[in-house]
Protein backbone atom coordinates (compact mmCIF):
# COMPACT_ATOMS: atom_id res chain seq x y z
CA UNK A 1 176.28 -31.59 -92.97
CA UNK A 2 177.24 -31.08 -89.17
CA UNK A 3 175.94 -28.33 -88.32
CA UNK A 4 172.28 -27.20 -88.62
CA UNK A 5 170.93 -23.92 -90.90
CA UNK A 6 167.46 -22.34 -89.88
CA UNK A 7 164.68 -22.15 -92.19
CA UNK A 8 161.51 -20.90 -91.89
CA UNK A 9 157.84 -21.58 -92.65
CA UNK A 10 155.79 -18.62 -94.57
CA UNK A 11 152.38 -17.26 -93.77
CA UNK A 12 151.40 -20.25 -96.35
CA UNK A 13 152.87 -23.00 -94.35
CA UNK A 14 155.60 -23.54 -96.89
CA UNK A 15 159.32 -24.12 -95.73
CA UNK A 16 161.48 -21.83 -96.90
CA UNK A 17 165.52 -23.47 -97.76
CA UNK A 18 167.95 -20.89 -98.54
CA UNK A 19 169.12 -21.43 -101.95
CA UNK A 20 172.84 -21.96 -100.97
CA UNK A 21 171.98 -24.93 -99.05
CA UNK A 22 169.06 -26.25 -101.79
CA UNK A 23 172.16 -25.85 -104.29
CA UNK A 24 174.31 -27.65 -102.18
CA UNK A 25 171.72 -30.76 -101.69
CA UNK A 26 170.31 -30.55 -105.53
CA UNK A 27 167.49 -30.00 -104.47
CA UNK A 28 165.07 -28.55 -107.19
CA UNK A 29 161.65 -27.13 -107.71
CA UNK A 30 158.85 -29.50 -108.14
CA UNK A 31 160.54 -32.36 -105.95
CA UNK A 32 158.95 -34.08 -103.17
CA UNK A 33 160.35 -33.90 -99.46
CA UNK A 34 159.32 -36.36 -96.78
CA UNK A 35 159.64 -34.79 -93.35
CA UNK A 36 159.84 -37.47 -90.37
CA UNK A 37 160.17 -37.31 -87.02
CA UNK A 38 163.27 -38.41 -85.96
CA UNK A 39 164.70 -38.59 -82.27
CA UNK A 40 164.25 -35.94 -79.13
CA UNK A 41 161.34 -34.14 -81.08
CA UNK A 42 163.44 -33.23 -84.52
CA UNK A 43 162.51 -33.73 -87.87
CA UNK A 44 164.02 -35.13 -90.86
CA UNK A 45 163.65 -33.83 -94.38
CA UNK A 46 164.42 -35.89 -96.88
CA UNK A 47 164.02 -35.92 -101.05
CA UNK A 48 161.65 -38.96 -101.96
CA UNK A 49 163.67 -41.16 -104.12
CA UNK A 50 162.17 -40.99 -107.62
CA UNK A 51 161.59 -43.99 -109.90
CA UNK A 52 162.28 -43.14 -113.34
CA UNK A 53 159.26 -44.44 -115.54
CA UNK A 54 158.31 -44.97 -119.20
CA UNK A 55 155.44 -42.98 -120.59
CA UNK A 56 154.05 -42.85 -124.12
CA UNK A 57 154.09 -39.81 -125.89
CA UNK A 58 152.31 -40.59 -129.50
CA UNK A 59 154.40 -43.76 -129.82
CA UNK A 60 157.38 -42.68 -128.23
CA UNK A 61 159.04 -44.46 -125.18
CA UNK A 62 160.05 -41.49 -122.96
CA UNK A 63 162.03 -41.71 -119.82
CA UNK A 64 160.91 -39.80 -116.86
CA UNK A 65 163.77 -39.04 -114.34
CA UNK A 66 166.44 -36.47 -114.00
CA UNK A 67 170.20 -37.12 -115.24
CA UNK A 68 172.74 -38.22 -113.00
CA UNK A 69 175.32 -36.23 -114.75
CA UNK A 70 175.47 -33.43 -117.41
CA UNK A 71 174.01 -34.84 -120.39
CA UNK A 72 175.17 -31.65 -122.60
CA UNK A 73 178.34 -33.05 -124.22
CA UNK A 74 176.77 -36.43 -125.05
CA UNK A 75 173.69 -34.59 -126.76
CA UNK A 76 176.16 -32.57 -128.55
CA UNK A 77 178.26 -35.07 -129.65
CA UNK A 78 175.04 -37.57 -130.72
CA UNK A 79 174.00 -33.55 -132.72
CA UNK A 80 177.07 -33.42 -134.19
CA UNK A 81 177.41 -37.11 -135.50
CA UNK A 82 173.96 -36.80 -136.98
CA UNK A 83 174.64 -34.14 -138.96
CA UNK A 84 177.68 -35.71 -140.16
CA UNK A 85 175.61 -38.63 -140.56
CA UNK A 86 172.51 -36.20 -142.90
CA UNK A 87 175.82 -34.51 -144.93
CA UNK A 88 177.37 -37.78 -146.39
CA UNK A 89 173.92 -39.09 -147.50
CA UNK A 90 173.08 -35.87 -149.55
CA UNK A 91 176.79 -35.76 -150.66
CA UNK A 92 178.17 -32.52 -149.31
């Protein structure tokens, strides 16, 4: 990205990215920025790289983490076979 965008800080203190440019970076709500200071008095904002983790929910392995990709065709593909799957066993 070349050339630089202003943003602001509300009356909270919060920094304020104009959603074309938070599209653009995939940026999305709930993930964490580190700001740095980088040369000649700027700062750098960066997304903090996010581990994906395993959590147990009642006995389930559950992956925490976003998709690199859309996900929709493979879930409806892995729908679809399942059905196929539930159809044959009852006979229909």
């Amino acid at each position: 990205m070349g050339q630089g965008i202003e943003i602001t800080i509300d009356n909270r203190g919060r920094i304020v990215i104009p959603e074309s440019l938070r599209n653009q970076l995939r940026l999305q709500p709930g993930m964490t920025l580190v700001v740095e200071e980088a040369d000649n008095e700027n700062v750098r904002l960066s997304p903090l790289a996010e581990t994906p983790t395993l959590i147990d929910e009642g006995g389930i392995l559950v992956i925490t983490g976003e998709p690199l990709s859309d996900v929709s065709d493979i879930v409806r593909q892995e729908r679809d076979r399942r059905i196929s799957d539930l159809l044959q066993r009852v006979g229909l």
